[in-house]
N, C-alpha and C. Protein backbone atom coordinates (compact mmCIF):
# COMPACT_ATOMS: atom_id res chain seq x y z
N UNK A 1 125.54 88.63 33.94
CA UNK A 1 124.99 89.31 32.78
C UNK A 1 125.73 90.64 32.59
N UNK A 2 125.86 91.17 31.35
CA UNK A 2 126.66 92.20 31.01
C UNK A 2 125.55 93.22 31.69
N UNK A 3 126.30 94.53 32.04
CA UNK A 3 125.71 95.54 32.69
C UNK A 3 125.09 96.57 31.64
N UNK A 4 125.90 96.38 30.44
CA UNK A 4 125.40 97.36 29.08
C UNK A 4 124.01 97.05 28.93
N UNK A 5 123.77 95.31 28.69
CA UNK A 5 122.58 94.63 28.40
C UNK A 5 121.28 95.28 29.54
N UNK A 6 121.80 95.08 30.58
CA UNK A 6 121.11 95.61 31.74
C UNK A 6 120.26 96.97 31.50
N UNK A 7 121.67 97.83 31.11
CA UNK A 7 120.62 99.23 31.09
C UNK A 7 120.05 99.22 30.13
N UNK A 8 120.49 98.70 29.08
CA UNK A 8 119.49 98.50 27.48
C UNK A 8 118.33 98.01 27.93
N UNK A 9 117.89 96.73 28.57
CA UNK A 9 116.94 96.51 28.97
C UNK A 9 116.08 97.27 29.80
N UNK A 10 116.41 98.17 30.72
CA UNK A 10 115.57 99.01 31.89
C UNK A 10 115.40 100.04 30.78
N UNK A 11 116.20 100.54 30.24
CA UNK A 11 115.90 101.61 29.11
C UNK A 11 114.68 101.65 28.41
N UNK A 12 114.40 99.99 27.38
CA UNK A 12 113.61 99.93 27.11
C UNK A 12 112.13 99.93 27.70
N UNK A 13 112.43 98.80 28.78
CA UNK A 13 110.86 98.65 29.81
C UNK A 13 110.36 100.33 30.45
N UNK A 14 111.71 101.41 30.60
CA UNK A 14 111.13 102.36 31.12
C UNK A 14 110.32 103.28 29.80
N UNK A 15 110.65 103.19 28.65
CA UNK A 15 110.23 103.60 27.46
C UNK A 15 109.07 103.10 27.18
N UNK A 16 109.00 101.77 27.34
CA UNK A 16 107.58 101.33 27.14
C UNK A 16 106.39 101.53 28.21
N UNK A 17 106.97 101.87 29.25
CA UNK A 17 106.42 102.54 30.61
C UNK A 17 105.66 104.07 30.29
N UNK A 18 106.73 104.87 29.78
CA UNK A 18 106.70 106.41 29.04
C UNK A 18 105.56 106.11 28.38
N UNK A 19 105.43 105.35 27.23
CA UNK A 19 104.69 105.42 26.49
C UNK A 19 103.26 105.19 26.54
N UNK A 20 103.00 104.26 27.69
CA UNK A 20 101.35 103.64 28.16
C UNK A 20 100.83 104.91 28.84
N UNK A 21 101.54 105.47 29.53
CA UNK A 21 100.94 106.70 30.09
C UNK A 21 99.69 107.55 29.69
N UNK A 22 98.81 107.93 29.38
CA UNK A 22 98.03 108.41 29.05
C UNK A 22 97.13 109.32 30.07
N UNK A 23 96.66 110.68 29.91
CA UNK A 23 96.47 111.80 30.69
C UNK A 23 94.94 111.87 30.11
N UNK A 24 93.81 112.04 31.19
CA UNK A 24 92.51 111.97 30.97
C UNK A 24 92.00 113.62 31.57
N UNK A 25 91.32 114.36 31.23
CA UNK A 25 90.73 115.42 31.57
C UNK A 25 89.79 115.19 32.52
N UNK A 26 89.40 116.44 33.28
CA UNK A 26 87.68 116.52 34.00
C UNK A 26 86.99 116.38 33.58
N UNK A 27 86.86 116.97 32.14
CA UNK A 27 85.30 116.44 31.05
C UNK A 27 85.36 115.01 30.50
N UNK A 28 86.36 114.25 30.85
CA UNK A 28 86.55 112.79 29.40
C UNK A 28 86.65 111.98 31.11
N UNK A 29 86.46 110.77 30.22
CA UNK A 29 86.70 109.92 30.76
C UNK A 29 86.91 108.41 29.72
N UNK A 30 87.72 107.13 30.14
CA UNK A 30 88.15 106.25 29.22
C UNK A 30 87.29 105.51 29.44
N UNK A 31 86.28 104.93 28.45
CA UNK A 31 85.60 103.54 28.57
C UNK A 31 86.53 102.42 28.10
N UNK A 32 87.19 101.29 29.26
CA UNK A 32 87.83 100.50 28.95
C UNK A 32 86.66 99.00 28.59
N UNK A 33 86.96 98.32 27.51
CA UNK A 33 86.58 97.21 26.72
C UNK A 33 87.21 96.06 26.87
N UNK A 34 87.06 95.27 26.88
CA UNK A 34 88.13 94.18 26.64
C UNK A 34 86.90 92.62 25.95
N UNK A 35 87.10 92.51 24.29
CA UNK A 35 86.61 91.66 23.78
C UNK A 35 85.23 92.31 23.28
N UNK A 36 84.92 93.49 23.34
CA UNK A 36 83.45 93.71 23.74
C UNK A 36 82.93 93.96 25.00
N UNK A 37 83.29 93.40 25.54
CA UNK A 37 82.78 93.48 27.05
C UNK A 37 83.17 94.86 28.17
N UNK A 38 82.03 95.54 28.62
CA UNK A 38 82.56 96.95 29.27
C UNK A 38 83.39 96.38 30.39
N UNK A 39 84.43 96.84 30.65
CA UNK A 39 84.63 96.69 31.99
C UNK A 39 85.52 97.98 33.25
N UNK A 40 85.61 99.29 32.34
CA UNK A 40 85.40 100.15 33.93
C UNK A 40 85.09 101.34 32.85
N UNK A 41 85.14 102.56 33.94
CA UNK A 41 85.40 104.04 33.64
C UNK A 41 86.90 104.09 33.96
N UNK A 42 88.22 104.63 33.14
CA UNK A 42 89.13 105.36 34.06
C UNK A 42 88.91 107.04 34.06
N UNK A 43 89.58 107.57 35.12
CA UNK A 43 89.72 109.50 34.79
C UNK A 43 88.88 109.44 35.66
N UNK A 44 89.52 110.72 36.21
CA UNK A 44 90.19 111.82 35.71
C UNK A 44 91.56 111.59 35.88
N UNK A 45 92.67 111.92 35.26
CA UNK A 45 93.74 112.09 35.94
C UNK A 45 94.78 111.25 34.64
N UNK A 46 95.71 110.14 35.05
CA UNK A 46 96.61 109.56 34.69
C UNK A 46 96.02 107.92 34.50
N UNK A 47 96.42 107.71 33.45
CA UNK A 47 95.83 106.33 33.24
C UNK A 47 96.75 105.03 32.37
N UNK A 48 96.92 104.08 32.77
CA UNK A 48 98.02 103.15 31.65
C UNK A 48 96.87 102.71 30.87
N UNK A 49 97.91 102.31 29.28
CA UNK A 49 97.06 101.78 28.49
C UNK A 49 98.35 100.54 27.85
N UNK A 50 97.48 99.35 27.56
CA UNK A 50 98.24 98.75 27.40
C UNK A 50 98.68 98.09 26.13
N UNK A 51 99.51 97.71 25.30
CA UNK A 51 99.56 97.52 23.82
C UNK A 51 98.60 96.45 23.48
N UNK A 52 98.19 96.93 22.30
CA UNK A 52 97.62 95.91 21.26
C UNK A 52 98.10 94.19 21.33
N UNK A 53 99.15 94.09 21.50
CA UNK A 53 99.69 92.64 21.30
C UNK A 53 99.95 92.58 22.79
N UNK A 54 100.38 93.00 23.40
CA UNK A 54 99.79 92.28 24.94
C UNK A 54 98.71 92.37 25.56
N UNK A 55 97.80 92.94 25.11
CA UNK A 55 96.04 93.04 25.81
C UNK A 55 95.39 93.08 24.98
N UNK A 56 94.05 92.74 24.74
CA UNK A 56 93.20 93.08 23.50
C UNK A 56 92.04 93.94 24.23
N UNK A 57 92.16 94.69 24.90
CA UNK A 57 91.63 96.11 25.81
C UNK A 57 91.46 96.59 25.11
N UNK A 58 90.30 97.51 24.63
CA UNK A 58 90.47 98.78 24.00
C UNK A 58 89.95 100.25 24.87
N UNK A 59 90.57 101.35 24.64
CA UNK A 59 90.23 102.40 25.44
C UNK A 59 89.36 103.51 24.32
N UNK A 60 88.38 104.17 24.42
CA UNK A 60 87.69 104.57 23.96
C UNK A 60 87.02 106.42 24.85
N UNK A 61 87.28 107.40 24.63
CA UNK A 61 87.22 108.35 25.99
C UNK A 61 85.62 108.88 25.29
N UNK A 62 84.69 109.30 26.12
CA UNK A 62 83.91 109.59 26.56
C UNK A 62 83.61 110.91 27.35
N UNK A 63 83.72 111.93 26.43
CA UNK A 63 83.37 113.38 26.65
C UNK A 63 81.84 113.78 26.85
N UNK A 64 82.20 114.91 27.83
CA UNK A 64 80.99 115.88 27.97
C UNK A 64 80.39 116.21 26.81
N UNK A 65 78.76 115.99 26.80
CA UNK A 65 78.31 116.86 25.29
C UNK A 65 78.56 115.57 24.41
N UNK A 66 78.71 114.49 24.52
CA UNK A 66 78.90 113.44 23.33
C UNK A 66 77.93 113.03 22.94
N UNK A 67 77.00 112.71 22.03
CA UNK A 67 76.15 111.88 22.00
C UNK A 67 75.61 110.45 21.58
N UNK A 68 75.07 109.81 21.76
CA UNK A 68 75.04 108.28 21.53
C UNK A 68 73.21 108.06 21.60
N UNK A 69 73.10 107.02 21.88
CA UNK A 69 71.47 106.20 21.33
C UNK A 69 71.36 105.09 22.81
N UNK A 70 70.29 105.29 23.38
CA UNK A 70 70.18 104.30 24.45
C UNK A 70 69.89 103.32 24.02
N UNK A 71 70.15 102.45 24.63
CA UNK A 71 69.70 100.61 24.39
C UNK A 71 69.23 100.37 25.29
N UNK A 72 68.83 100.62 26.25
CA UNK A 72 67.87 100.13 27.13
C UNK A 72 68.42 99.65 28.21
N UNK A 73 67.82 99.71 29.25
CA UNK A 73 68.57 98.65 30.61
C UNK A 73 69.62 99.62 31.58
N UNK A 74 69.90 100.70 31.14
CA UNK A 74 70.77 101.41 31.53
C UNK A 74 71.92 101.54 30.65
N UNK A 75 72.14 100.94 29.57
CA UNK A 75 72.46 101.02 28.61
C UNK A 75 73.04 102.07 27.79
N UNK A 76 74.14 102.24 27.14
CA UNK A 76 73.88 103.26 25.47
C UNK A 76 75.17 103.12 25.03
N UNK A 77 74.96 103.93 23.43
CA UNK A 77 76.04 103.19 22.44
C UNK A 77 76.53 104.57 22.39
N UNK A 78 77.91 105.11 22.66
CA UNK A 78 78.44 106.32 23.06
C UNK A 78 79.86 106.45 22.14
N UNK A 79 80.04 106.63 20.73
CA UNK A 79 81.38 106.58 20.01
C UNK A 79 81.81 105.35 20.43
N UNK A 80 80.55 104.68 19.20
CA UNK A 80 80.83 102.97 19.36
C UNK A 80 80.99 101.76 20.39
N UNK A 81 80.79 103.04 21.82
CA UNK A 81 81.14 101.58 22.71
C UNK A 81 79.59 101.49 23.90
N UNK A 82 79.59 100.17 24.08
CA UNK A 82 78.29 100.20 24.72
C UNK A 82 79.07 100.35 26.05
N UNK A 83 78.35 101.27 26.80
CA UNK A 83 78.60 101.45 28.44
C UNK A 83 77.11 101.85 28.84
N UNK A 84 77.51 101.57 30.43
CA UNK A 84 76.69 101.35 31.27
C UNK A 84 76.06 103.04 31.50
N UNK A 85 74.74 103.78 32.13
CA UNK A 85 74.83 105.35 32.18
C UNK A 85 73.89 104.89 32.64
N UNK A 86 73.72 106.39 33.33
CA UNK A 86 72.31 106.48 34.14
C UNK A 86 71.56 107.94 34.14
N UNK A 87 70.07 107.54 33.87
CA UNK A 87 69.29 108.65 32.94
C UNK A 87 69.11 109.81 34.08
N UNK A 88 69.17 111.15 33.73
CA UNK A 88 68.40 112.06 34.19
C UNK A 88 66.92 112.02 34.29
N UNK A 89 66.37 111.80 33.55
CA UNK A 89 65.12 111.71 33.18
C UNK A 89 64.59 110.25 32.38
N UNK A 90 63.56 110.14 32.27
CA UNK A 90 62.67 108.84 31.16
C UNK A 90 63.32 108.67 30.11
N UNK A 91 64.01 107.98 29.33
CA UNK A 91 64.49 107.83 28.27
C UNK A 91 63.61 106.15 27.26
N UNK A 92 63.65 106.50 26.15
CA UNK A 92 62.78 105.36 25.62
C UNK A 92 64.20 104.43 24.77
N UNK A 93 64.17 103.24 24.36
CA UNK A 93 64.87 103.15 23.74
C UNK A 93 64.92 103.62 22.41
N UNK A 94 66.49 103.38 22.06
CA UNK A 94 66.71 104.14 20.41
C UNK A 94 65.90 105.70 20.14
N UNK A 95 66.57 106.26 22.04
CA UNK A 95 66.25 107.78 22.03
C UNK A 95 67.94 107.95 21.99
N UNK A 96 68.08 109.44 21.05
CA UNK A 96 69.67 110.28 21.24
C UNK A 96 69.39 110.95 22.88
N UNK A 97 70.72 110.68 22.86
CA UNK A 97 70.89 111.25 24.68
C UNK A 97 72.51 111.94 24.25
N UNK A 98 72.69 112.41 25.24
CA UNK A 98 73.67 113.53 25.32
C UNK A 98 74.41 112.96 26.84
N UNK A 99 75.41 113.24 26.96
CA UNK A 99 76.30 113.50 28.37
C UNK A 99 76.60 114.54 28.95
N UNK A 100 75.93 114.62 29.92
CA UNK A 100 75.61 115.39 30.90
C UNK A 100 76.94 115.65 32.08
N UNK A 101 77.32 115.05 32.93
CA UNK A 101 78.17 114.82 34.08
C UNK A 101 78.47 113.55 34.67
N UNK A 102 79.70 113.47 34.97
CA UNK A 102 80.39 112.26 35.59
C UNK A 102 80.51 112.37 36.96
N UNK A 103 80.13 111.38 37.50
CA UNK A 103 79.80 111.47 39.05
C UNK A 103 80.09 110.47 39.62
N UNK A 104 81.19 109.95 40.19
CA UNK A 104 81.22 108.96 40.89
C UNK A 104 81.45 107.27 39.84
N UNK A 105 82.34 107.68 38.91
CA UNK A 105 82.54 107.25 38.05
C UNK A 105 81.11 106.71 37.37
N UNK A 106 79.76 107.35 37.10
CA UNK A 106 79.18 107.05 36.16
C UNK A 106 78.49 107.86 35.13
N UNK A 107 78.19 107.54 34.07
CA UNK A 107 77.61 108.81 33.21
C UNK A 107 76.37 108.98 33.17
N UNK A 108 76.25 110.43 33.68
CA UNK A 108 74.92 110.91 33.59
C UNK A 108 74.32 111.47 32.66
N UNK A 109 73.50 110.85 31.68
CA UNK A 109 72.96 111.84 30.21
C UNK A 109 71.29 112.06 31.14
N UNK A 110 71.14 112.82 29.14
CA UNK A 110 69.61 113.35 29.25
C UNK A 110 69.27 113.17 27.78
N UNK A 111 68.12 113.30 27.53
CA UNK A 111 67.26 113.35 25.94
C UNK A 111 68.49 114.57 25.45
N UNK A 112 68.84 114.05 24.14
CA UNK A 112 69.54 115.12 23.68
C UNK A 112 68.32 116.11 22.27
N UNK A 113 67.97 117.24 22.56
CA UNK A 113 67.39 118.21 21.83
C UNK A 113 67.77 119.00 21.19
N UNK A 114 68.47 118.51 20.54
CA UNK A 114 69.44 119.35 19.01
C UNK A 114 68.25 119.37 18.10
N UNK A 115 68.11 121.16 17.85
CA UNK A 115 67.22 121.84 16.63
C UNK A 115 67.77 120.93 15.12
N UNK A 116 66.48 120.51 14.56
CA UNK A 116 66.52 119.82 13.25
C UNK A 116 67.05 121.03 11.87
């Protein structure tokens, strides 16, 4: 095989490497999806993400102070994506909750009490 082809090729795969990269904060964290279906927390730190036409994953981040609507079960709908959390306190369903702290990769809310 030609050697030009070679580095053209590593060139590219390392570019497309560059590009999945994605950098998560202490306050965020990524709710990864795939179909609908939750399936982790990533973050803090460095995280790959992978294209549209080779995965149908979606990444969705999940900040401190966000708020969303419980569904019940441990449940809640957090900037569209349902993930898994776990309450500070009693929560009823189709109560607003807030995010509180990430601990051990899970999210901890509370009743969110924003003045009307």
């Amino acid at each position: 095989m030609n050697p030009e082809i070679i580095l053209i090729l590593a060139g590219l795969v390392f570019l497309l490497l560059l590009l999945s990269i994605r950098i998560c904060k202490d306050t965020e964290r990524v709710a990864v999806t795939n179909r609908g279906n939750f399936k982790g927390l990533r973050g803090p730190g460095l995280y790959l993400i992978m294209p549209h036409n080779v995965s149908t994953a979606t990444y969705t981040k999940v900040r401190l102070n966000d708020t969303g609507i419980n569904i019940g079960n441990g449940w809640a709908e957090i900037n569209g994506v349902n993930v898994p959390i776990t309450p500070a306190e009693t929560l009823n369903t189709d109560e607003k909750i807030k995010v509180r702290a990430f601990i051990n990769q899970e999210i901890y809310v509370i009743k969110d009490q924003c003045p009307i």
